[in-house]
PDB file of N, CA and C in Angstrom:
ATOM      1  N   UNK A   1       0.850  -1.183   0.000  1.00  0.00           N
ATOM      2  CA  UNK A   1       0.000   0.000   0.000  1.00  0.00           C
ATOM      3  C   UNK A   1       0.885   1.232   0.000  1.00  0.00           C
ATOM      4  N   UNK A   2       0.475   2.029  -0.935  1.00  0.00           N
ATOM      5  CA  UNK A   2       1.381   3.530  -0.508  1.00  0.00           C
ATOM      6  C   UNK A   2       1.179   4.139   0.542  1.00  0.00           C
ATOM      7  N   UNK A   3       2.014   4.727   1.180  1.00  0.00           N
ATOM      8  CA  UNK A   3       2.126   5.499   2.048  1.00  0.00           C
ATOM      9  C   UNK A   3       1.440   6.883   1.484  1.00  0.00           C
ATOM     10  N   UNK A   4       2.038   7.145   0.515  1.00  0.00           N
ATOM     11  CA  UNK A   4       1.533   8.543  -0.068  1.00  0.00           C
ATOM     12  C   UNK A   4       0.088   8.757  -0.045  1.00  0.00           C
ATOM     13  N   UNK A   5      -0.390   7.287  -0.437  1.00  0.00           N
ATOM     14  CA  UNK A   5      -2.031   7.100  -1.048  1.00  0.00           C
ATOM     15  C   UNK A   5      -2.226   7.427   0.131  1.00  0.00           C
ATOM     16  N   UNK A   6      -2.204   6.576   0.938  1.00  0.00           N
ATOM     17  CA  UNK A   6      -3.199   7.038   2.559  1.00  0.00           C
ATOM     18  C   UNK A   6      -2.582   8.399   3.387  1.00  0.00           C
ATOM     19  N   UNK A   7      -1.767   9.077   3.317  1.00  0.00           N
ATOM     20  CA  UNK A   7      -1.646  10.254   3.771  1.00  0.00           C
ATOM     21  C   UNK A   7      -2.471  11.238   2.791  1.00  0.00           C
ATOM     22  N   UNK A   8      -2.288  11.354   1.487  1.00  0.00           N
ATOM     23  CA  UNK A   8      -3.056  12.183   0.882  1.00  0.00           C
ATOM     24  C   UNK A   8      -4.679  11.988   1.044  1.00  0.00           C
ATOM     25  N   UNK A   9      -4.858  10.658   1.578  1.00  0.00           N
ATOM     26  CA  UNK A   9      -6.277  10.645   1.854  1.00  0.00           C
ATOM     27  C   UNK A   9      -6.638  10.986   3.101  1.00  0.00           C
ATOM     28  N   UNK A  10      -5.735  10.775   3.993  1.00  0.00           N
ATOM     29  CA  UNK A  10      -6.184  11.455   5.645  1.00  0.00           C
ATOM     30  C   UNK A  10      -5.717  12.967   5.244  1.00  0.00           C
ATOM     31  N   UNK A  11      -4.800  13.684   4.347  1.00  0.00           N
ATOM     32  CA  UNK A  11      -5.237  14.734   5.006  1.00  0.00           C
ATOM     33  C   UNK A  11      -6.250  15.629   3.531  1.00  0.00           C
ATOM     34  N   UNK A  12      -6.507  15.039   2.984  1.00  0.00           N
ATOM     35  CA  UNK A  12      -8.029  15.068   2.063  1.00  0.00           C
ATOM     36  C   UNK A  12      -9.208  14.693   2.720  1.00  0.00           C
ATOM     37  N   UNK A  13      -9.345  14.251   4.129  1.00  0.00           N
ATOM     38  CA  UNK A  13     -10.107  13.627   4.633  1.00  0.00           C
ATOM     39  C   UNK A  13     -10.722  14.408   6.284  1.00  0.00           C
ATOM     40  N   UNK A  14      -9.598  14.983   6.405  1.00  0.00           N
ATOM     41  CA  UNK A  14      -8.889  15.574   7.674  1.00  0.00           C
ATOM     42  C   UNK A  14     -10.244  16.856   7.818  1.00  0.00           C
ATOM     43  N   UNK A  15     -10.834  17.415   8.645  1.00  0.00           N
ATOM     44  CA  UNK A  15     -12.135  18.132   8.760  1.00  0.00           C
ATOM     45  C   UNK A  15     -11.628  18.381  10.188  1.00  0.00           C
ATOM     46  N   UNK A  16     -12.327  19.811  10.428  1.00  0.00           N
ATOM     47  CA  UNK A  16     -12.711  20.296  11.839  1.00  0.00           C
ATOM     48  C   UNK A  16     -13.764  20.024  12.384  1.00  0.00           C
ATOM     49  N   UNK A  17     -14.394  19.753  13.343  1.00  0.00           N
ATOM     50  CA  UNK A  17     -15.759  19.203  14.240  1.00  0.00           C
ATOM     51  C   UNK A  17     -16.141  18.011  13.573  1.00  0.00           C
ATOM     52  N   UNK A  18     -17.757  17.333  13.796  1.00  0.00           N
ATOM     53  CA  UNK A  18     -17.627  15.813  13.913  1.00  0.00           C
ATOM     54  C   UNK A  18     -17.917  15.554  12.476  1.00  0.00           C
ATOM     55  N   UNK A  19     -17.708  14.122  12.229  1.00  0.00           N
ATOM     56  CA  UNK A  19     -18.012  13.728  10.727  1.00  0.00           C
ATOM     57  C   UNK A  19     -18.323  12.682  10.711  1.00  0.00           C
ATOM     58  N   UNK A  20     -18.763  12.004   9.716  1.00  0.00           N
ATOM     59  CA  UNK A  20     -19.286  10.595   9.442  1.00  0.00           C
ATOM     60  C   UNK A  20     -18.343   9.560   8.976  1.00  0.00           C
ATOM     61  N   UNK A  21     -18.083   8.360   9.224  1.00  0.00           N
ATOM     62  CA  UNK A  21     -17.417   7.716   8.614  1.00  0.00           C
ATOM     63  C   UNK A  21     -18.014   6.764   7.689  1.00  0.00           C
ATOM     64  N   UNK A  22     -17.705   7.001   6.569  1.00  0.00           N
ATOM     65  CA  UNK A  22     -18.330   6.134   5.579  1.00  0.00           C
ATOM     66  C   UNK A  22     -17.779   4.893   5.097  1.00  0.00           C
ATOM     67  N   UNK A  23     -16.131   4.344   5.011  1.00  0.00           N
ATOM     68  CA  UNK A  23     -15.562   3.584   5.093  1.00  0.00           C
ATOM     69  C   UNK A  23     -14.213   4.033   4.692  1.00  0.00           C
ATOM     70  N   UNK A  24     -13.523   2.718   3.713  1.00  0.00           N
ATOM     71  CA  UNK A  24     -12.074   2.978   3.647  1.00  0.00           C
ATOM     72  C   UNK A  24     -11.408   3.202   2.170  1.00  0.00           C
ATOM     73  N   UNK A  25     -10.854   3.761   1.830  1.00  0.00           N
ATOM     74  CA  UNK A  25     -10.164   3.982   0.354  1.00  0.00           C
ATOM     75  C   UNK A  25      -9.722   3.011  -0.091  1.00  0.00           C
ATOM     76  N   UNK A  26      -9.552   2.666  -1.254  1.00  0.00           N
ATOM     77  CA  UNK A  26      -9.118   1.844  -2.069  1.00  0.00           C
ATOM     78  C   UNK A  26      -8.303   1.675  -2.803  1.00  0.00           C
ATOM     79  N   UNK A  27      -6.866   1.323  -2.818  1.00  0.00           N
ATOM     80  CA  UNK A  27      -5.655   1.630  -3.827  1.00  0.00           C
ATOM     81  C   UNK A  27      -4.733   0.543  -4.387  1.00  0.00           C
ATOM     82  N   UNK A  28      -5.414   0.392  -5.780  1.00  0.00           N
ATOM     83  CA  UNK A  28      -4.953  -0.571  -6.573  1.00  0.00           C
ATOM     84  C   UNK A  28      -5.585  -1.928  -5.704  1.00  0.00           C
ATOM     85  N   UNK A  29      -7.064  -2.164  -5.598  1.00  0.00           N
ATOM     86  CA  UNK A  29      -8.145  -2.988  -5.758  1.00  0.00           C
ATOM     87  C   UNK A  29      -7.770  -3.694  -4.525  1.00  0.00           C
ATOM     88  N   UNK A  30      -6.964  -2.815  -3.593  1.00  0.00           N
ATOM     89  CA  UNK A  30      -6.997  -3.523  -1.844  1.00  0.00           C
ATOM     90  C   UNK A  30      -7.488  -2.165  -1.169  1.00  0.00           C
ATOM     91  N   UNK A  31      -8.173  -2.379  -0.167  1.00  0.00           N
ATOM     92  CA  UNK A  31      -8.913  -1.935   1.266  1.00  0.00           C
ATOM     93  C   UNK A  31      -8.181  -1.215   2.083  1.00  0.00           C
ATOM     94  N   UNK A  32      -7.572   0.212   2.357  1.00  0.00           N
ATOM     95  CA  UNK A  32      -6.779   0.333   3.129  1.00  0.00           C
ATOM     96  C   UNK A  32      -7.280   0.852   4.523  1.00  0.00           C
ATOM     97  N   UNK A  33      -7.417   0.014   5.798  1.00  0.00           N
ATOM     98  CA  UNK A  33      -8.431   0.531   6.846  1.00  0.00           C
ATOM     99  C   UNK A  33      -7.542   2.035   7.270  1.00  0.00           C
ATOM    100  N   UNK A  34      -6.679   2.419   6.983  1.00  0.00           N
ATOM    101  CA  UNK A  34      -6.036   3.510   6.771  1.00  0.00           C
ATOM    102  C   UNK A  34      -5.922   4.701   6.812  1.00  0.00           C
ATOM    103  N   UNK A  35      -7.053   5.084   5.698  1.00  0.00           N
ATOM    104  CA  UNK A  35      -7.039   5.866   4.764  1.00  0.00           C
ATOM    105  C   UNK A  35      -8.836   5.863   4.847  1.00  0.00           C
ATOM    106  N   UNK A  36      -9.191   6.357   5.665  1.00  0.00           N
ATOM    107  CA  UNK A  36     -10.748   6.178   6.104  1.00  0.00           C
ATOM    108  C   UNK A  36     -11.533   7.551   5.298  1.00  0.00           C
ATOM    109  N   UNK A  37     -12.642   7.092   4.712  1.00  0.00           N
ATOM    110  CA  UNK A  37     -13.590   8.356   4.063  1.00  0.00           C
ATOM    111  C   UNK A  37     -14.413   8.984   4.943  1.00  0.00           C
ATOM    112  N   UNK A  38     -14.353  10.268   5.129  1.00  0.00           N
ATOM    113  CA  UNK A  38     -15.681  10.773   5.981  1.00  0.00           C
ATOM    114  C   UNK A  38     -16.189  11.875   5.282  1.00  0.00           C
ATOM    115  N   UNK A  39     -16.728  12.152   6.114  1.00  0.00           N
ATOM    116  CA  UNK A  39     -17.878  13.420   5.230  1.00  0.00           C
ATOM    117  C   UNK A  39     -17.920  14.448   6.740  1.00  0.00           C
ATOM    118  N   UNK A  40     -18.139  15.609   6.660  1.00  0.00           N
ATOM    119  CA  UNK A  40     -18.412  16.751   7.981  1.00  0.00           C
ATOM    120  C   UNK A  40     -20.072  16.426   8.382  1.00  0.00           C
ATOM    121  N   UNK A  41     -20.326  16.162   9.464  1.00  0.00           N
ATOM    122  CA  UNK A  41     -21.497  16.155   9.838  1.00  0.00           C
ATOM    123  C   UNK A  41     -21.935  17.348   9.353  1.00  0.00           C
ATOM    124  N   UNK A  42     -21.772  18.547   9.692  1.00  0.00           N
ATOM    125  CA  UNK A  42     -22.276  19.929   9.087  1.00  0.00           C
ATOM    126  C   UNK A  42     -22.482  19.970   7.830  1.00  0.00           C
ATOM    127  N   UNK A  43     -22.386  19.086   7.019  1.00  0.00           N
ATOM    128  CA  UNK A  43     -22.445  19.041   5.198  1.00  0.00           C
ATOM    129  C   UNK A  43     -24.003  18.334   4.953  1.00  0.00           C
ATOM    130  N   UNK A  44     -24.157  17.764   5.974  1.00  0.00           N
ATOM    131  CA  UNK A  44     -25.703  16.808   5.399  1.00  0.00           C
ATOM    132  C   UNK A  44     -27.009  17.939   5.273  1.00  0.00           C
ATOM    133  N   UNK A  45     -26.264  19.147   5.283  1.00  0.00           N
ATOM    134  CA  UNK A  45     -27.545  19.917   5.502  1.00  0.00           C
ATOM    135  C   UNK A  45     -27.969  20.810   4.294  1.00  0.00           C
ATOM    136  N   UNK A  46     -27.469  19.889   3.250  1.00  0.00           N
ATOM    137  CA  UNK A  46     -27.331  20.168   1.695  1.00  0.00           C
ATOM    138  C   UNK A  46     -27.662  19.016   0.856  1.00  0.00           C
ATOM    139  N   UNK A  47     -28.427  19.751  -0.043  1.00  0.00           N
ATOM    140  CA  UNK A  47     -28.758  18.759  -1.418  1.00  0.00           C
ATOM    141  C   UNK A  47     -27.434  17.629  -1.592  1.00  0.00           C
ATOM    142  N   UNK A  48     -27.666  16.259  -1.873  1.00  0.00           N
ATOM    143  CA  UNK A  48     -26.779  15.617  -2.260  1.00  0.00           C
ATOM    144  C   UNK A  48     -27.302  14.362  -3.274  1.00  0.00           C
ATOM    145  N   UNK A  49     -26.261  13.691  -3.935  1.00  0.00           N
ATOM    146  CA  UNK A  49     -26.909  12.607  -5.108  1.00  0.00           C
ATOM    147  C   UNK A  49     -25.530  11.488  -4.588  1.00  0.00           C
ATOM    148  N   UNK A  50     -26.070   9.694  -4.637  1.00  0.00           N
ATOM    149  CA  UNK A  50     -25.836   9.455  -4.616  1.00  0.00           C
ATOM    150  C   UNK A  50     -25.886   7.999  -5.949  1.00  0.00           C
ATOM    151  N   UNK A  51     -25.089   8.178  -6.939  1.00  0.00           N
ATOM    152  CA  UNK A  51     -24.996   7.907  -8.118  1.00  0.00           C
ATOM    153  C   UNK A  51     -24.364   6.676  -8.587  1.00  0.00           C
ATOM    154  N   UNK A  52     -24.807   6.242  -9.294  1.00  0.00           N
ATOM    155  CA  UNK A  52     -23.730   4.501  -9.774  1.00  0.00           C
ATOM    156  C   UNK A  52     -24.649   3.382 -10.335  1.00  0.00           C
ATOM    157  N   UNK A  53     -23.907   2.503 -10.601  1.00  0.00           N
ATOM    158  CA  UNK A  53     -24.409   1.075 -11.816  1.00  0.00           C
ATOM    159  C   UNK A  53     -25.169   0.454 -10.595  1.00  0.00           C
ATOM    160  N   UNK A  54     -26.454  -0.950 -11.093  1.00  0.00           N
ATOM    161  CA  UNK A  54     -26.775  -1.376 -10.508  1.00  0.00           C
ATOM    162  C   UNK A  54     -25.627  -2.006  -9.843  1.00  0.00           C
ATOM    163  N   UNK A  55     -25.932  -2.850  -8.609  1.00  0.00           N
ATOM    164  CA  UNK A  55     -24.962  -3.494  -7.751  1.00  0.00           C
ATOM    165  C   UNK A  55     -23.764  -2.921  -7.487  1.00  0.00           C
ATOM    166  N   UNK A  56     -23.596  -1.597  -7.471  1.00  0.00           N
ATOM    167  CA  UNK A  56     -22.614  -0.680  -6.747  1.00  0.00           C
ATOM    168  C   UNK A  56     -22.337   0.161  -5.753  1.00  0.00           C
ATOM    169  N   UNK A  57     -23.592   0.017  -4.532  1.00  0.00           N
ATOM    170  CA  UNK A  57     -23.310   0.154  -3.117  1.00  0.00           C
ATOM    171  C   UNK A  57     -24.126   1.078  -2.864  1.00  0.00           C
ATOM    172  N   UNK A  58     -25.094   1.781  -3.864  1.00  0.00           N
ATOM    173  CA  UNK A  58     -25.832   3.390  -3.485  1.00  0.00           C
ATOM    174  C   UNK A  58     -26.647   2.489  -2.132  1.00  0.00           C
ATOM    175  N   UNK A  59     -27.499   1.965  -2.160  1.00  0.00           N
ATOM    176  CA  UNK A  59     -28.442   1.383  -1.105  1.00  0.00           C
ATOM    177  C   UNK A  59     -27.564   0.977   0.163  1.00  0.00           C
ATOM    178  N   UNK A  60     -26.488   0.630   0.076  1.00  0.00           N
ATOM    179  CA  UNK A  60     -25.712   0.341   1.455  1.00  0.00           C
ATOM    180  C   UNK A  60     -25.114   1.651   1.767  1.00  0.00           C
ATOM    181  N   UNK A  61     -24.953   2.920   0.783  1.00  0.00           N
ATOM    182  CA  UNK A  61     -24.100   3.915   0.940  1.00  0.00           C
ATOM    183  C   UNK A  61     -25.384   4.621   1.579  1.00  0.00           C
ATOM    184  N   UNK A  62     -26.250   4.878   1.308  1.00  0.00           N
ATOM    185  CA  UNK A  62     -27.660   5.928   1.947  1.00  0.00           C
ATOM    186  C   UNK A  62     -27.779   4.759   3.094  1.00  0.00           C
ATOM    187  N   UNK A  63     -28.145   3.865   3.363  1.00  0.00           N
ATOM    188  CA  UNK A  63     -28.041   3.011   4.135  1.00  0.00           C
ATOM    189  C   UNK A  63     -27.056   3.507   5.727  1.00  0.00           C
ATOM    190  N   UNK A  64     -25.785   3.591   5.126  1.00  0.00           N
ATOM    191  CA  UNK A  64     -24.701   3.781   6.129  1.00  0.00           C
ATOM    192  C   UNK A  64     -24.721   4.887   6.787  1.00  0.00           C
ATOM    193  N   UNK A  65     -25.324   6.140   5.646  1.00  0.00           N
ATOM    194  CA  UNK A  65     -25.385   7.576   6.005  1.00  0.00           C
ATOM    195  C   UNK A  65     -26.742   7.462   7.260  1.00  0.00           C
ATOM    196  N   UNK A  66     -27.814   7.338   6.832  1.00  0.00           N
ATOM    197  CA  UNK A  66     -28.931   7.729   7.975  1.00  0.00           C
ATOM    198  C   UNK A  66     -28.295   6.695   9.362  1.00  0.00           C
ATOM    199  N   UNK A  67     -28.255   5.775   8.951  1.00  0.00           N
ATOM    200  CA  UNK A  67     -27.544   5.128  10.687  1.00  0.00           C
ATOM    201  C   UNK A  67     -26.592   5.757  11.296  1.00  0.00           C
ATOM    202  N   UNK A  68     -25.426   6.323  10.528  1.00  0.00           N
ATOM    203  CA  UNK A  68     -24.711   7.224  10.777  1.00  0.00           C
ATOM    204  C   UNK A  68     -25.122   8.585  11.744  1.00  0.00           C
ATOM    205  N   UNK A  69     -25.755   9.356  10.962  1.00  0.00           N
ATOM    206  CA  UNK A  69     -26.496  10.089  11.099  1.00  0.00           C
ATOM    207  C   UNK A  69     -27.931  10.239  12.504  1.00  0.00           C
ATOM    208  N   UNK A  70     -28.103   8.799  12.626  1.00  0.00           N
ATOM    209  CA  UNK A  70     -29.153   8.731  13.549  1.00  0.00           C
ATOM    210  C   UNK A  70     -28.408   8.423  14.954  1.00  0.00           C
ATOM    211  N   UNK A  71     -27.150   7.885  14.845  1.00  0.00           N
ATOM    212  CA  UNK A  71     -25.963   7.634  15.770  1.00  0.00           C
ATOM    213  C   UNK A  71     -25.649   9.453  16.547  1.00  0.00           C
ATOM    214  N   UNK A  72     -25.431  10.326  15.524  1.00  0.00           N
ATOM    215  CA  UNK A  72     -25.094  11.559  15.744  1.00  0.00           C
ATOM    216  C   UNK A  72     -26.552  12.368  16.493  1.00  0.00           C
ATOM    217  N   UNK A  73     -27.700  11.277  16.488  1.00  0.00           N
ATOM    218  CA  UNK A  73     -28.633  12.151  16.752  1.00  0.00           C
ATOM    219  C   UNK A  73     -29.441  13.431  15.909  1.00  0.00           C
ATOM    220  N   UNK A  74     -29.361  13.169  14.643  1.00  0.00           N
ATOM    221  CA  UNK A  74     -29.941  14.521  13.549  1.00  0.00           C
ATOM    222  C   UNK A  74     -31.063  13.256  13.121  1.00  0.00           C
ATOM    223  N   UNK A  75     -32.621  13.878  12.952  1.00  0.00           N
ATOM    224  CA  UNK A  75     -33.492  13.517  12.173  1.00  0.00           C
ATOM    225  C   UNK A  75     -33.123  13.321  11.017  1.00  0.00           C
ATOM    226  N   UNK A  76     -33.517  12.463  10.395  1.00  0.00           N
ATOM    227  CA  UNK A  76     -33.699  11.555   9.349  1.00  0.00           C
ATOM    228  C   UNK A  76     -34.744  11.503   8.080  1.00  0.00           C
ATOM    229  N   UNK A  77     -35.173  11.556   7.532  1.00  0.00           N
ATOM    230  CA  UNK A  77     -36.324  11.639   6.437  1.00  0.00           C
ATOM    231  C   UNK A  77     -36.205  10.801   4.862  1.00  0.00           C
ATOM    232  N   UNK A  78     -36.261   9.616   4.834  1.00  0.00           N
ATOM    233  CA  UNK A  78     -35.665   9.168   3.561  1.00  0.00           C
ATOM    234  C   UNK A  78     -37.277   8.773   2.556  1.00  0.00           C
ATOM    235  N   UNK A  79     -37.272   8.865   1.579  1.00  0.00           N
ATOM    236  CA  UNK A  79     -38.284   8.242   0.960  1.00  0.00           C
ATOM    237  C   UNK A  79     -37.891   6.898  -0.088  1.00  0.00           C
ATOM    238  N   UNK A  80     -38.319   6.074   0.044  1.00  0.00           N
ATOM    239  CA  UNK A  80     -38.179   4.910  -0.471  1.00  0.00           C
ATOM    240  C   UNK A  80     -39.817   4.521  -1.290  1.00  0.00           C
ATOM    241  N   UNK A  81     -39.270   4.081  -2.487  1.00  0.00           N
ATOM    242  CA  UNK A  81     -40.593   4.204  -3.310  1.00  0.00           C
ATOM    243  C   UNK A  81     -40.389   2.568  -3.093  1.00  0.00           C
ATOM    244  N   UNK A  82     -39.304   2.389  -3.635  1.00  0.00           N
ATOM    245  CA  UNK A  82     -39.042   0.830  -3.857  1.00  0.00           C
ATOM    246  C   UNK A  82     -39.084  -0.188  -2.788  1.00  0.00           C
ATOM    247  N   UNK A  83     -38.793   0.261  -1.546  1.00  0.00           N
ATOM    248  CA  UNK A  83     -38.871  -0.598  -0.469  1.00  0.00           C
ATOM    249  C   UNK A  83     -37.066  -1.189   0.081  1.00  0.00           C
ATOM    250  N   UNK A  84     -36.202  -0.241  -0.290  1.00  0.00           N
ATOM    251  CA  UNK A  84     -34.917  -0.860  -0.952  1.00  0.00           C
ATOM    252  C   UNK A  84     -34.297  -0.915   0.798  1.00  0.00           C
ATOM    253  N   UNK A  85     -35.192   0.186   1.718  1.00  0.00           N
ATOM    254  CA  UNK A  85     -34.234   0.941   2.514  1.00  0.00           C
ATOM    255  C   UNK A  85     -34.995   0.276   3.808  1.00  0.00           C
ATOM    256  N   UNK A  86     -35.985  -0.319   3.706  1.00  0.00           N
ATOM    257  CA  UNK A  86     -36.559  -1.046   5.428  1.00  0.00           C
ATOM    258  C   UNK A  86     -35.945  -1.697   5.870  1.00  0.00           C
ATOM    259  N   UNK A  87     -35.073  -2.438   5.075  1.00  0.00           N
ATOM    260  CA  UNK A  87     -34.205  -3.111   6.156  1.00  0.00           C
ATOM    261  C   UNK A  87     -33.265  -2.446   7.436  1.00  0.00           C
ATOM    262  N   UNK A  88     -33.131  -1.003   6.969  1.00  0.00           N
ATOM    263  CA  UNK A  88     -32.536  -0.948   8.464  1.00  0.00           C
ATOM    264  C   UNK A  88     -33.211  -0.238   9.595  1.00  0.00           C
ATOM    265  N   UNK A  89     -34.552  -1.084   9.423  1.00  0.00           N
ATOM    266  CA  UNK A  89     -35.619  -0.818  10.901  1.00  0.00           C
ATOM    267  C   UNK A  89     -35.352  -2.089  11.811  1.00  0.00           C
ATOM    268  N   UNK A  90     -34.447  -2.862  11.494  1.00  0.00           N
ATOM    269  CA  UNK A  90     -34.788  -4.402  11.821  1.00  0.00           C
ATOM    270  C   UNK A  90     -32.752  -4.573  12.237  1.00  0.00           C
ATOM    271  N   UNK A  91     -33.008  -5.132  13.357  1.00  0.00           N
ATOM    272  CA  UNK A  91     -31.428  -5.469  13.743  1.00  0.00           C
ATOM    273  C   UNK A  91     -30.850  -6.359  12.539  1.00  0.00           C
ATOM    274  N   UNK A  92     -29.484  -6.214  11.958  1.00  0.00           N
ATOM    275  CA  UNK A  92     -28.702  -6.942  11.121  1.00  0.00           C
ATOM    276  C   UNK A  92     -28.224  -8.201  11.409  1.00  0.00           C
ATOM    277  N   UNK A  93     -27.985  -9.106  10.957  1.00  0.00           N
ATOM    278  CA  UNK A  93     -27.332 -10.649  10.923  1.00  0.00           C
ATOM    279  C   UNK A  93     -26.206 -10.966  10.183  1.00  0.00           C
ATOM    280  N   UNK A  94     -25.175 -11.154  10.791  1.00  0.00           N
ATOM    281  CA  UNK A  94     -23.627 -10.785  10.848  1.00  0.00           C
ATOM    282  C   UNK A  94     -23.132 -12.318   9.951  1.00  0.00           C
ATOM    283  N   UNK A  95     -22.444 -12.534   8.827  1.00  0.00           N
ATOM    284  CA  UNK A  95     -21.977 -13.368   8.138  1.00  0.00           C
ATOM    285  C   UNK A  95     -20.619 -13.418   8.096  1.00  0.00           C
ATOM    286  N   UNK A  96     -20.123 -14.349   7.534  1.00  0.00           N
ATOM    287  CA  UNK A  96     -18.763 -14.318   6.658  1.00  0.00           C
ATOM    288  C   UNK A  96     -18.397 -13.072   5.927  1.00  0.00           C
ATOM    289  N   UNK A  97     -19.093 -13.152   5.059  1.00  0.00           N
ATOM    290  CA  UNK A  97     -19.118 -11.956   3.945  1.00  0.00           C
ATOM    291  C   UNK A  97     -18.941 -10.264   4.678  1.00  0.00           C
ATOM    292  N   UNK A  98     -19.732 -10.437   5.409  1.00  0.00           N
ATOM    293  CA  UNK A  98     -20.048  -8.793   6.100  1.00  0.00           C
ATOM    294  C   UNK A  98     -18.857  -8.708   6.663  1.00  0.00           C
ATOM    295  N   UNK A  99     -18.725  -9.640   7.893  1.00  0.00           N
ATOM    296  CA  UNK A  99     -16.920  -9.607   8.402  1.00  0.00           C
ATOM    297  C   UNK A  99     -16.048  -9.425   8.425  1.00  0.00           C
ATOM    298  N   UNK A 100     -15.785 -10.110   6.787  1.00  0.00           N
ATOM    299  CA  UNK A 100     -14.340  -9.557   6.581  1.00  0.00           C
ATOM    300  C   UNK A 100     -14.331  -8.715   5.635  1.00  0.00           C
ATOM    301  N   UNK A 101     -15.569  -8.074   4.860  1.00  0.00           N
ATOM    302  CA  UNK A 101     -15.540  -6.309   5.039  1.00  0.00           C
ATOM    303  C   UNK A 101     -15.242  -5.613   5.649  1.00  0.00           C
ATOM    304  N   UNK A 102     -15.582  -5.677   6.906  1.00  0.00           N
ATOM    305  CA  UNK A 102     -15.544  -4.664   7.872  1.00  0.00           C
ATOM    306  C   UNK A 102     -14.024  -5.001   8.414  1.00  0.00           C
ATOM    307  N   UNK A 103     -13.707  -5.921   8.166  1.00  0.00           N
ATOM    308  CA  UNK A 103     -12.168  -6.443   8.606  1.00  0.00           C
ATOM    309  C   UNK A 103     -11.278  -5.741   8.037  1.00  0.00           C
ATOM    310  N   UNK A 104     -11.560  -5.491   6.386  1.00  0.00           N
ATOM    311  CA  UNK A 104     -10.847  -5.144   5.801  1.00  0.00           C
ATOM    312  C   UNK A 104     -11.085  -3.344   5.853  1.00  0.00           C
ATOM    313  N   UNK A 105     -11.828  -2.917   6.052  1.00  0.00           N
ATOM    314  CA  UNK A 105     -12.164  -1.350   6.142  1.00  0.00           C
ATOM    315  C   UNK A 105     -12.114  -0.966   7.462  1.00  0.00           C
ATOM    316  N   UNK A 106     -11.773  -2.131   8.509  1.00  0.00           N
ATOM    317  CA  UNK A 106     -11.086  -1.561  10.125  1.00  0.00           C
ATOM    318  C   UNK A 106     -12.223  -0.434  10.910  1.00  0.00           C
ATOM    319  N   UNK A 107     -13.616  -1.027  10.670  1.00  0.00           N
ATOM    320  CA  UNK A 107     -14.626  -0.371  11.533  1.00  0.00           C
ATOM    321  C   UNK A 107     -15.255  -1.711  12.001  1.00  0.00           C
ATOM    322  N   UNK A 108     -15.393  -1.491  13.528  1.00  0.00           N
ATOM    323  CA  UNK A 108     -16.903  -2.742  13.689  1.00  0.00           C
ATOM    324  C   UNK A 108     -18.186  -2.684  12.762  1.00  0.00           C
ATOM    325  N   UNK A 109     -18.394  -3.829  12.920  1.00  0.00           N
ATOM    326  CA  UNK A 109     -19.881  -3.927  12.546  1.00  0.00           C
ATOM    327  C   UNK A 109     -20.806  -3.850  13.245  1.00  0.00           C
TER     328      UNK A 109
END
């Protein structure tokens, strides 16, 4: 893993007051728990789009944000036409798979 990669991402990443953690960067198709993505809590209070191919994470990424978000204590408001997003009214069930995601991006689950 570069060194460079994950310093330029912590301090691309680096914010004053609290923020969200969304997960971990990616450099040259490995996981670096490292080099962690966040966002400023103070930013959710703006229009945002969350964009991409089927099976490319938008539903786990809005997903991550309101739990996030409901962790920090800020109301919530999502509309779901599709039904994509109820699952996280309902406690999660922890696998293989999920595991060593989170293994590899160095946050609990």
């Amino acid at each position: 893993m570069s060194e460079k990669f994950i310093e330029s991402i912590n301090i691309g990443y680096s914010f004053t007051g609290e923020s969200i953690i969304l997960g971990a960067a990616m450099y040259d198709g490995e996981c670096s728990p490292n080099a962690q993505i966040k966002v400023p809590l103070k930013t959710f209070n703006r229009h945002g789009l969350i964009a991409g191919a089927t099976g490319s994470g938008k539903t786990k990424t809005l997903q991550k944000i309101a739990e996030a978000l409901s962790e920090k204590g800020v109301p919530t408001l999502m509309m779901d036409i599709k039904g994509d997003l109820s699952g996280i009214a309902a406690a999660g069930i922890a696998n293989d798979k999920i595991n060593q995601r989170h293994l590899k991006i160095g946050l609990p689950w």
